[in-house]
Protein backbone atom coordinates (compact mmCIF):
# COMPACT_ATOMS: atom_id res chain seq x y z
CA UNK A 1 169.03 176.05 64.03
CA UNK A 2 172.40 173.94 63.68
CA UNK A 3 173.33 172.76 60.39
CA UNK A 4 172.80 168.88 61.44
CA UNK A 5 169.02 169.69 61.95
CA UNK A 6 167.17 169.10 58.91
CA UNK A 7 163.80 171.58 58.12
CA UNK A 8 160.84 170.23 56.06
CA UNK A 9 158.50 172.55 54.91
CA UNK A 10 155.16 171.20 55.42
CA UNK A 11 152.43 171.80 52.55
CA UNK A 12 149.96 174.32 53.26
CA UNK A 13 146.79 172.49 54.63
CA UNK A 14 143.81 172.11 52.15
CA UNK A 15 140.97 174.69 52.21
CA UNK A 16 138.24 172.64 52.27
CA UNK A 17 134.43 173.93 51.73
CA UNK A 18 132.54 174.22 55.09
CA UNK A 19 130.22 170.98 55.97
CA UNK A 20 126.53 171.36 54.68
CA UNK A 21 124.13 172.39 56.96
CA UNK A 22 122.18 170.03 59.05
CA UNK A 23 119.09 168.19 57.90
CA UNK A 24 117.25 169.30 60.66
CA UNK A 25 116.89 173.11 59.30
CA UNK A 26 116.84 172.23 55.87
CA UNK A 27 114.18 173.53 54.17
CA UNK A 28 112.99 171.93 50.58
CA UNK A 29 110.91 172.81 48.29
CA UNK A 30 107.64 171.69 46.81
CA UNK A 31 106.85 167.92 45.63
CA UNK A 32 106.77 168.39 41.64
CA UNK A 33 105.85 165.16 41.46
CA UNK A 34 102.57 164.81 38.28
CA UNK A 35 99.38 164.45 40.64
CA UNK A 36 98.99 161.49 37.97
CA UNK A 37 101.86 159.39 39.03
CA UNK A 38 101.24 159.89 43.00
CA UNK A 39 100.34 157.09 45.21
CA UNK A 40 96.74 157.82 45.58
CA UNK A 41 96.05 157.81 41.98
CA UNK A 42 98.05 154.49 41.18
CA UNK A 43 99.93 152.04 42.49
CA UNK A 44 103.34 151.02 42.81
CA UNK A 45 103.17 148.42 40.07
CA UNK A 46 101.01 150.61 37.43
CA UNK A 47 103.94 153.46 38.33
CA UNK A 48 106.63 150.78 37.35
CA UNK A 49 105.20 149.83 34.17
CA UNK A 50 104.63 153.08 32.88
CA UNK A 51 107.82 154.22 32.91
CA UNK A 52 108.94 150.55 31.71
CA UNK A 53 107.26 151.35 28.76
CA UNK A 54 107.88 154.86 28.11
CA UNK A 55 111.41 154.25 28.99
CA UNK A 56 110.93 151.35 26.72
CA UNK A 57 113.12 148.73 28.50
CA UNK A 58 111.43 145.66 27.29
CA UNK A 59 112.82 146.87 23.66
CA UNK A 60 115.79 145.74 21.93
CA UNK A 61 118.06 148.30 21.58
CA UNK A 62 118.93 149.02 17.70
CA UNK A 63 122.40 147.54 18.63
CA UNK A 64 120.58 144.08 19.70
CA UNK A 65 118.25 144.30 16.64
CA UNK A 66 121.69 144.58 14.32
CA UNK A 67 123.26 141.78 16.37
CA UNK A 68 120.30 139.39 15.45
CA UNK A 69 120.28 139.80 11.98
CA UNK A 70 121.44 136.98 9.43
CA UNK A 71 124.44 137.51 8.02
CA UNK A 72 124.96 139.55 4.53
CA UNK A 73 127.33 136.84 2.65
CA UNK A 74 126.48 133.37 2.85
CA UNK A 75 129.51 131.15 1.74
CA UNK A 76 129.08 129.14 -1.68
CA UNK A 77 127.16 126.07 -1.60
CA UNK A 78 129.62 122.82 -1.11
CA UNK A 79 129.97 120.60 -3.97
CA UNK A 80 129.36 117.16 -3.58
CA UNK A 81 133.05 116.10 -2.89
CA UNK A 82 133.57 119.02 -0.30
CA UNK A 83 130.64 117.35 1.46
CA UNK A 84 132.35 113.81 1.57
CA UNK A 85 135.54 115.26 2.45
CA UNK A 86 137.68 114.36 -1.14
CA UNK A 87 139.42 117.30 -1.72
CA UNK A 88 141.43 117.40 -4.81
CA UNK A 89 144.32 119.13 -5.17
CA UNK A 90 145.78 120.30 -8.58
């Protein structure tokens, strides 16, 4: 190669894991779904709210709850001139 000829070294290409296999030969396993919560034993709306509620997502979280509280320290009650504004300075 002459010495005006520049030669880059090109990274070696990335081993990449072979694509998944098709759908179409896929073979999966058993519904585990509870024979409780399938469609023929309720609907999509009784399915819904039971895990609403068991997942309890109507309920404040205890963050929220803390949030809502009144505060600890309430500030001293004004006196009658504070109230009107006169503030006297010594």
């Amino acid at each position: 190669m002459p010495p005006t000829q520049h030669h880059t070294d090109y990274a070696h290409p990335v081993l990449r894991a072979p694509s998944p296999a098709s759908s179409v030969g896929t073979a999966y396993g058993a519904d585990q779904t509870a024979y409780s919560d399938s469609e023929n034993q309720m609907g999509q709306a009784a399915f819904e709210k039971k895990w609403e509620e068991r997942l309890e997502l109507g309920r404040a979280r205890k963050e929220e709850d803390i949030a809502n509280q009144g505060p600890l320290l309430y500030p001293p009650p004004k006196s009658d001139a504070e109230e009107q504004g006169e503030f006297i300075y010594h």
